[in-house]
Every structure is written in C-alpha cells, then in structure tokens.
Protein backbone atom coordinates (compact mmCIF):
# COMPACT_ATOMS: atom_id res chain seq x y z
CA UNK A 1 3.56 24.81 2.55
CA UNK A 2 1.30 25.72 4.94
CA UNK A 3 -1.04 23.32 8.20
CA UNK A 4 -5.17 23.47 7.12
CA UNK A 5 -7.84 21.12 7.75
CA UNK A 6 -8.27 18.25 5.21
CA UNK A 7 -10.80 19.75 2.70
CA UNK A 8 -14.35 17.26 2.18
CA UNK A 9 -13.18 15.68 -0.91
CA UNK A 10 -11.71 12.28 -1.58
CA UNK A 11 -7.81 12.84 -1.63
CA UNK A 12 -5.56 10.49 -3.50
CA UNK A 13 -2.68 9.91 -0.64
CA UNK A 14 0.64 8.57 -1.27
CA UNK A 15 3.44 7.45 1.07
CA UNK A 16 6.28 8.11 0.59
CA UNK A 17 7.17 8.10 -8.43
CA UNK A 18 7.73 10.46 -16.80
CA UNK A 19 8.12 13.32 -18.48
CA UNK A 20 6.60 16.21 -16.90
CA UNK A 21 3.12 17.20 -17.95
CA UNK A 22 0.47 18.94 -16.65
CA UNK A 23 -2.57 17.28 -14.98
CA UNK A 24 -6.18 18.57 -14.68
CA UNK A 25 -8.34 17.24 -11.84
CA UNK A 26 -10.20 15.03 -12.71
CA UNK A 27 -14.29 14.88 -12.02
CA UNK A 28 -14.41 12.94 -9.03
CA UNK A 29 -12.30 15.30 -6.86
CA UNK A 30 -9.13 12.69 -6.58
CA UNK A 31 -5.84 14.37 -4.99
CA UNK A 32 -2.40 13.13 -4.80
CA UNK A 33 -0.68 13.28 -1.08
CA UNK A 34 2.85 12.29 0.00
CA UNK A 35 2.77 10.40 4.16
CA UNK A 36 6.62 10.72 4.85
CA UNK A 37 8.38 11.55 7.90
CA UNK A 38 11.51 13.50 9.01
CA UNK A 39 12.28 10.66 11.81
CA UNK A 40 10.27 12.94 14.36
CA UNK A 41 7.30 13.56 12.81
CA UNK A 42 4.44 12.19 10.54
CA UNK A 43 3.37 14.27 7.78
CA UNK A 44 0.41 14.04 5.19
CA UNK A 45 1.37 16.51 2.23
CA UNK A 46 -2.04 16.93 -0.13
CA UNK A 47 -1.14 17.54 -3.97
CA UNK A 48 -3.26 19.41 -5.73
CA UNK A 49 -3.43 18.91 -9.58
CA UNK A 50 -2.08 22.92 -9.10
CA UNK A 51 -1.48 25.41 -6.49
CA UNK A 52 -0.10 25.06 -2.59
CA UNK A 53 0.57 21.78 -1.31
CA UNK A 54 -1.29 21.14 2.02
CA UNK A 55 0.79 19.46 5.19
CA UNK A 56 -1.33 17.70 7.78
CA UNK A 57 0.55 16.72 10.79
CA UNK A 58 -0.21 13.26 12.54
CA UNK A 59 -0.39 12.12 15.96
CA UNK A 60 2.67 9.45 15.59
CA UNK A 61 5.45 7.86 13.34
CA UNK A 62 3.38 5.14 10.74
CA UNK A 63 5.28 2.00 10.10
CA UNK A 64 3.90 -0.49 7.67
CA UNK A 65 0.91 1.59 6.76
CA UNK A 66 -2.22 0.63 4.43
CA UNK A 67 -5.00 3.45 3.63
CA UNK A 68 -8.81 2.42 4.43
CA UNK A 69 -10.53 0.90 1.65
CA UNK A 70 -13.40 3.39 2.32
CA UNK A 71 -11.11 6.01 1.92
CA UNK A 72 -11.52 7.62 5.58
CA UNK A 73 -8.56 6.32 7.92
CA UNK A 74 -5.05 5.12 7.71
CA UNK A 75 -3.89 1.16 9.69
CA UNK A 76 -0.67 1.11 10.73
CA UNK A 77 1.82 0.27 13.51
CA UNK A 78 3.38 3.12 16.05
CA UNK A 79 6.94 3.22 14.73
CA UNK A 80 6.94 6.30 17.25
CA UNK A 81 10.92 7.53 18.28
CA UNK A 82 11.47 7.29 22.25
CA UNK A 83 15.20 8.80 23.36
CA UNK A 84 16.29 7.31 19.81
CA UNK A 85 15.15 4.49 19.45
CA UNK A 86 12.11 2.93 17.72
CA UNK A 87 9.58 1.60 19.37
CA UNK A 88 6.88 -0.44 17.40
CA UNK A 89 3.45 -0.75 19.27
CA UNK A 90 2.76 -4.31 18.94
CA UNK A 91 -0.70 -4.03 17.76
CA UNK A 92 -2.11 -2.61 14.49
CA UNK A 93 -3.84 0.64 14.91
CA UNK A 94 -6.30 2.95 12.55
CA UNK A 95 -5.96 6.70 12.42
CA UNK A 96 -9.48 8.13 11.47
CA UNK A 97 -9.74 12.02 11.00
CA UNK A 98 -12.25 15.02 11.51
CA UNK A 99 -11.14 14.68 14.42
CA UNK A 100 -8.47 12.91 14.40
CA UNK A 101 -8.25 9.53 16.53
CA UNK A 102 -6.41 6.75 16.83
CA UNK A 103 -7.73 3.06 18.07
CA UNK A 104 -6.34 -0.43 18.38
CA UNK A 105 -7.56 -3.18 16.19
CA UNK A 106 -8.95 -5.78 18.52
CA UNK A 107 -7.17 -9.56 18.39
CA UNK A 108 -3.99 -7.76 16.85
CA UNK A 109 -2.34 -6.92 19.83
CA UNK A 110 1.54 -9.25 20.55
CA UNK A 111 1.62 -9.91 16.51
CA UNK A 112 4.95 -10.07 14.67
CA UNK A 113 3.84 -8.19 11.21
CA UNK A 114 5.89 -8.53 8.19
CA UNK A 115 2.23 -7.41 6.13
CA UNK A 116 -1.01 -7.06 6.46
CA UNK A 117 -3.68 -5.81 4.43
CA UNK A 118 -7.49 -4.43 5.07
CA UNK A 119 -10.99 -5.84 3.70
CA UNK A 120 -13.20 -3.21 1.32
CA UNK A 121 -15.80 -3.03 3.77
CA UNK A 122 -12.94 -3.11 6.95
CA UNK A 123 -14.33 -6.26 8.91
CA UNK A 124 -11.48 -8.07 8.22
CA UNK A 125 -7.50 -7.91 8.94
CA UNK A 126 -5.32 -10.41 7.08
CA UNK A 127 -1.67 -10.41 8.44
CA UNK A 128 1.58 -12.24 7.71
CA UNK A 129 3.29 -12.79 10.45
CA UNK A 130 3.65 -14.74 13.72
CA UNK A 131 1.64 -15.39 16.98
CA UNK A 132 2.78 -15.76 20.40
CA UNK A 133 1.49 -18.99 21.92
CA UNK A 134 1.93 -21.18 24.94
CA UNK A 135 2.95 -24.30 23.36
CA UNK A 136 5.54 -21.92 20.70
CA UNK A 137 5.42 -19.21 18.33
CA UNK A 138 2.82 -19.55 15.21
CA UNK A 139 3.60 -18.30 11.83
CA UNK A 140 1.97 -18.34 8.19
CA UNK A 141 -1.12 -16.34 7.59
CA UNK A 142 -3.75 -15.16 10.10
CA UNK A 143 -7.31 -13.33 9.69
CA UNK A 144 -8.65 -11.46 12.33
CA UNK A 145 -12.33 -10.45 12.47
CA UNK A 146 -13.43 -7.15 13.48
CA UNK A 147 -14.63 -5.65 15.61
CA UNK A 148 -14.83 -9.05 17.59
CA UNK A 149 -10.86 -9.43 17.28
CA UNK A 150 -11.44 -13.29 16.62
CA UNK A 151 -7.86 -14.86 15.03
CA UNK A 152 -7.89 -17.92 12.65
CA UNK A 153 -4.83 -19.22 11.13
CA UNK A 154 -5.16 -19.95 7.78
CA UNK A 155 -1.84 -20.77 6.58
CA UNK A 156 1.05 -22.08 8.48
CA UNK A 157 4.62 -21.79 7.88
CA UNK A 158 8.19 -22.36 9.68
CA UNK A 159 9.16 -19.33 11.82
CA UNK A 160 12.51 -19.39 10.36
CA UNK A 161 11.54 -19.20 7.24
CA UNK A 162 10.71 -15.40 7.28
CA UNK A 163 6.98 -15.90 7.92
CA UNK A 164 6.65 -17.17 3.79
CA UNK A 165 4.66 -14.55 2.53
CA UNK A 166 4.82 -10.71 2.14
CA UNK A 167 3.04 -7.90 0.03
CA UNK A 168 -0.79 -9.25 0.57
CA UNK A 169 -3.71 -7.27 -1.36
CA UNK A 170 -7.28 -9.14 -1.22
CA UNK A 171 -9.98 -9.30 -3.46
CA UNK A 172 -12.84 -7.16 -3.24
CA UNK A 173 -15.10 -9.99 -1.70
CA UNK A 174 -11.96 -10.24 1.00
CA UNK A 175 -12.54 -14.13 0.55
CA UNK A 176 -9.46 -14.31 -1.66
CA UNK A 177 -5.81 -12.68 -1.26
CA UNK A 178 -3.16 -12.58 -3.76
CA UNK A 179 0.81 -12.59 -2.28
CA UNK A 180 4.50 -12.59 -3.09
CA UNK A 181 6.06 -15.99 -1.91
CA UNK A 182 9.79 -16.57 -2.78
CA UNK A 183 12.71 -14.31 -3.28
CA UNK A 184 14.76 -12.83 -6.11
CA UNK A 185 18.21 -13.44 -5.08
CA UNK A 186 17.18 -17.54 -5.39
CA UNK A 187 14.98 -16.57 -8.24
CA UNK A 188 11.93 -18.21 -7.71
CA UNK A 189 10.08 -14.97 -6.55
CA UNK A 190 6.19 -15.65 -7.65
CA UNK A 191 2.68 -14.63 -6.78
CA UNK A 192 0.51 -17.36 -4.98
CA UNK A 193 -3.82 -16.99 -5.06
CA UNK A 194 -4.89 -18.23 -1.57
CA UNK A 195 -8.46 -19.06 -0.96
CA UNK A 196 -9.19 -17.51 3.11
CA UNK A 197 -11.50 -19.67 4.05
CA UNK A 198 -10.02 -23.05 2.60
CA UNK A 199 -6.27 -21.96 3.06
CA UNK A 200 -6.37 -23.58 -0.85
CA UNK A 201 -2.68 -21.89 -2.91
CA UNK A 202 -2.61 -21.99 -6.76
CA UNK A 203 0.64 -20.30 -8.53
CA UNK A 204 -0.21 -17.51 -10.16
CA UNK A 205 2.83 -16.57 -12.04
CA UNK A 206 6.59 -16.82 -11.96
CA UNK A 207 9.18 -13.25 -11.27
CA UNK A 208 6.86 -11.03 -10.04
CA UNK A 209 7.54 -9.05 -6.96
CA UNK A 210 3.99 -7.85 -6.14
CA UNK A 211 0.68 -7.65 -6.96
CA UNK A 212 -2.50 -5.67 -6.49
CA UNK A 213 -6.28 -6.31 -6.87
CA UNK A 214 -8.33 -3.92 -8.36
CA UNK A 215 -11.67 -2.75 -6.37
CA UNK A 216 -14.14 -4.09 -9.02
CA UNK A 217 -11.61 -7.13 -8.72
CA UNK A 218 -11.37 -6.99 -12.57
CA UNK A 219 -7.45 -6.97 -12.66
CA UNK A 220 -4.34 -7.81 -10.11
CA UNK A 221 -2.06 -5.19 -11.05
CA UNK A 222 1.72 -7.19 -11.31
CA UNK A 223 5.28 -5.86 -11.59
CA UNK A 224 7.64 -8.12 -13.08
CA UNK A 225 10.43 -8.76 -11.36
CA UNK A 226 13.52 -8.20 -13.75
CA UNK A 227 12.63 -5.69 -16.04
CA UNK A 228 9.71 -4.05 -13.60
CA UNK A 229 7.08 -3.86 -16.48
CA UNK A 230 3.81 -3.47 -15.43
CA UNK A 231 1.25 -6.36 -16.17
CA UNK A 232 -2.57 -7.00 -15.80
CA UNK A 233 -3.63 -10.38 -14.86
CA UNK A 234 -6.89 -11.77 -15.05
CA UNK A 235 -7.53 -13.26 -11.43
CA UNK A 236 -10.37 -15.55 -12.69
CA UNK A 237 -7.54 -18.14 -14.11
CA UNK A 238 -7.76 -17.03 -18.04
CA UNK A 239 -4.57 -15.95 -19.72
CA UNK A 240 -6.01 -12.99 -20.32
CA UNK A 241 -2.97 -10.36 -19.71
CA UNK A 242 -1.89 -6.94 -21.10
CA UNK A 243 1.72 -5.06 -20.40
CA UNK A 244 1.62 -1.07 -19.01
CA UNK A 245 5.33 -0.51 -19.72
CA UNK A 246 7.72 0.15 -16.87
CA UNK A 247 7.09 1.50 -13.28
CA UNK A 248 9.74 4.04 -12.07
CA UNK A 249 9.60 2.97 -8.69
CA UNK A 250 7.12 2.38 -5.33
CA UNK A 251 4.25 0.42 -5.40
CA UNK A 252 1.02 -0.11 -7.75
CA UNK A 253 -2.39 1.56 -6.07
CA UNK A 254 -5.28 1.53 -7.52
CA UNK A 255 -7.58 4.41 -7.58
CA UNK A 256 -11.00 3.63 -6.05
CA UNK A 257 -13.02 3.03 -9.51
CA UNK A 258 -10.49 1.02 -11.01
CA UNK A 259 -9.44 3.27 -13.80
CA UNK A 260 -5.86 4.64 -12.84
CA UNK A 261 -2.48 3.28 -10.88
CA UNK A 262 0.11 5.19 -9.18
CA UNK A 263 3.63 4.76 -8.90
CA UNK A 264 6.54 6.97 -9.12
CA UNK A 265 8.34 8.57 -11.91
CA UNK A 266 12.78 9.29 -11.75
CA UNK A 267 13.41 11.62 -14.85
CA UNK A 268 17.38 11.78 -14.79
CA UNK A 269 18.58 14.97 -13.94
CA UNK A 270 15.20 16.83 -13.51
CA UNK A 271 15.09 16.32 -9.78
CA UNK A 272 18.82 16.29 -9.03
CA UNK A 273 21.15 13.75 -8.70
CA UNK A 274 22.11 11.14 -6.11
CA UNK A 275 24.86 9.44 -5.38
CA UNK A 276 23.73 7.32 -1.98
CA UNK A 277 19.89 7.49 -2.69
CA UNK A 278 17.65 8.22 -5.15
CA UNK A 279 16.45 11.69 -6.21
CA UNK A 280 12.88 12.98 -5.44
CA UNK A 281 10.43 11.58 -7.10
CA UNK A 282 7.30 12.52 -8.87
CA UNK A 283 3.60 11.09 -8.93
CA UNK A 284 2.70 9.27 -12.12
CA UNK A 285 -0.74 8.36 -13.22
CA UNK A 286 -1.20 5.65 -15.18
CA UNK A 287 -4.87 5.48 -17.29
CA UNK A 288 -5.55 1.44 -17.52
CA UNK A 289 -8.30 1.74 -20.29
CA UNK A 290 -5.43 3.23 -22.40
CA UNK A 291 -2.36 3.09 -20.72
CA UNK A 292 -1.44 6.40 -20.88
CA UNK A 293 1.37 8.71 -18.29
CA UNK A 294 0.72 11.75 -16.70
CA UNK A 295 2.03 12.87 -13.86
CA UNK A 296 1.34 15.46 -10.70
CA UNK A 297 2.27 18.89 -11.44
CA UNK A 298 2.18 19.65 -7.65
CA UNK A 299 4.66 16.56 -7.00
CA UNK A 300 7.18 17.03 -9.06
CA UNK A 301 10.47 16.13 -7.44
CA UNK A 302 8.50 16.09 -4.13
CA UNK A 303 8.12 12.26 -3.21
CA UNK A 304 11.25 10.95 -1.31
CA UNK A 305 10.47 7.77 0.11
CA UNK A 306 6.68 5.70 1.32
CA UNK A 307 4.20 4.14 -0.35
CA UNK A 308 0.96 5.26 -2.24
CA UNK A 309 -3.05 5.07 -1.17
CA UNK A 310 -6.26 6.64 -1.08
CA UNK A 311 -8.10 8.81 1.37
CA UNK A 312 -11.58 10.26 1.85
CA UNK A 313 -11.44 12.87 5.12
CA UNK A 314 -14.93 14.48 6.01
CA UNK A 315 -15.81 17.42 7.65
C-alpha cells in the first residue's frame, strides 16, 4: 500500500464486514475505506472496487468517530496515546481535508460522550452524555448549535444510570433522532423516536440493538438483536417493514442516496481463523431496492476492527 493524496471523488469510508464476488464501481464514483489504527497511528485505507489500496495518514488517534453528512470531514474525540496512556480531548473535534485541519466544535468542550451524532447540513451536534455543572453533573440528551456552541438539554436522565441512551442517528430534517435505550443482558434492549425540540419518546420496537436513518429519511435501517437480521422500518409510524437477512458484523451505513448499506462479511475459513478475536473482515454491500450481497474485492479479509461512513475529499 502506498501514502497519495485523496483523489476528488466521493469515497465510501469505513472504520474499522458473503461470499466473495467481484464488484464494479458504481456511477457515482463511491469507494470503500477502512479508518483503523495500530495504537500509534490513525490510518484511512481507500478501497477501490480493484487495484492498490490507498493509506492516508491522520493527524491523531479517532475515538468515537462519525463521518460528515456532506461527505467532507470526519467528528471525533482525540483518543491520542501520551507515554501509554490514552488521553481523550474532552471536546468533540472535526478533521476536514485538502488540507487537512482539525477544529473544536464550539459548546462541546468538558462533555462526558457515550454518542453523538451530526445534522445533514452540520449545524447541529446531538450528544449522549453528561454536563459538568455548578449545582452537579447533568445527564440525558443534549443539542448543541453550531457554530454558536449554544447547549440545550433535551432529555434528562440519572448519571448512574449510564447516561440512558446510546447509538443516536437523526433524521434528515435533524428535528427527530432515533436511539437504543435498554440492554440485552436484562432483555429489554429497544429503539426509542425522540422528538428534539419537544423531548416527546415513542417506542419504536422491542430487541433491536441499533438503528439508522436513511438520508431521504425513507427507512431506519434496524438490526435485531438475537438473531442480527436486518430490518427496514418505516419511521412515519406505519407497520410498514421488510427483513435484509443477516449482518455479519459492524454497523449499518447508509450510502448517501439511500440505495445501499454496509456492514461486514466473516466467511469461515477464507480470512483465517481466530481463536481470541475475530478474523479480518470484508466489506459487504447490501442493494435495499433488492436486497442483494456483494462485497469489496479490494477488502477482502482487510477490515479488522471500526466502524463504517462516507467521505467526499476535494482537491
């Protein structure tokens, strides 16, 4: 693999997974890309549909990162490794590129973040988390507006209760958020619909671990909990719902235009085998018009551990 500069196209990014087939690019220019680290460094491999895979080194170690909505920077908190230990910046920050930079998010600075997610047009910062105050800590859910860096708390919940929810992707409008409240090992994991500006929570179904909203806001993308099937859920209330089969492992993303998710694909055998962690991975693309698997020729048995996204760089 070799350093370049990011080439002016919009590059499908993963951090971090099917039977092998080959892919061909498809019209709009989309790329798959691996963000992982080493523990010392920060690394953005590109995946072309064939040929060399790309590495792009960054300026720090990501933790808890979320990719742009416009497809042209990276949020996340400085995880970065001082005499070993970790030292987490207590502020979110975006990474923009061509040239790279890095700034702080304004009103995000002393937050406890257990998630946070990003607005489509990036004027907007909803986090899960807590708050240092004078009269005691605050936790629930909090939305900052940028760039004034204004905090309102929209939902509030007992500190000790693990700051409630976790795994938050917003509507397109960013008025509306969909999250994971509960847990699995007391099996009552579900996904909650919270209206931002009322703080208003309506159940949206029972064992799920996560969801995601598409960008026309058409579908939230949900993986069951038990069996890890893949289901589309109507977010306007109908019952409306179709199944996508099984997700190998990761996290849903959805591609920009709403027609594919990502996750990752474990063929047994093809990639190795592990006995204290998984085997590499591979990039799967999954086509939600017709549900059908393909995956990343350029990924196979590359992906090792992160999350998935999309990204836009310039020249």
């Amino acid at each position: 693999m070799r350093n370049t500069c990011l080439p002016a196209t919009l590059l499908f990014l993963s951090l971090a997974a099917c039977t092998p087939q080959r892919v061909e690019a498809p019209a709009y220019g989309y790329q798959a890309a691996n963000l992982d680290n080493d523990g010392r460094s920060e690394k953005l491999r590109l995946f072309p549909p064939s040929g060399e895979v790309v590495t792009i080194n960054l300026p720090f170690l990501i933790a808890n990162a979320v990719f742009g909505p416009a497809g042209k920077s990276i949020y996340g908190i400085n995880a970065e490794e001082l005499n070993g230990t970790i030292r987490r910046t207590p502020a979110i920050l975006k990474i923009e590129f061509k040239p790279t930079r890095t700034s702080t998010m304004p009103g995000t600075a002393g937050f406890a973040i257990k998630n946070f997610a990003v607005s489509a047009q990036e004027d907007r910062l909803v986090i899960s988390g807590r708050q240092p105050d004078a009269g005691g800590d605050r936790c629930g859910i909090f939305v900052i507006a940028l760039p004034a860096g204004t905090a309102q708390q929209v939902l509030r919940a007992d500190c000790r209760d693990n700051w409630h929810w976790d795994q938050i992707s917003l509507s397109p409008t960013g008025e509306q958020a969909i999250a994971t409240v509960g847990s699995g090992f007391y099996h009552n994991l579900h996904l909650e619909l919270i209206n931002l500006t009322s703080g208003a929570m309506a159940p949206v179904g029972n064992g799920y671990s996560s969801g995601v909203w598409s960008p026309d806001g058409k579908w939230i993308a949900a993986i069951e909990d038990g069996d890890r099937n893949i289901v589309l859920m109507d977010p306007r209330g109908s019952s409306r719902r179709r199944k996508l089969g099984a997700i190998g492992g990761g996290s849903l993303e959805w591609s920009p235009d709403s027609r594919y998710l990502l996750c990752l694909r474990y063929y047994p055998f093809h990639c190795g085998v592990g006995l204290d962690v998984e085997p590499p991975a591979t990039l799967e693309r999954i086509d939600v018009q017709n549900g059908s698997r393909s995956i990343i020729q350029s990924s196979d048995c590359q992906i090792t551990r992160g999350r998935s996204g999309w990204l836009a760089v310039v020249n």
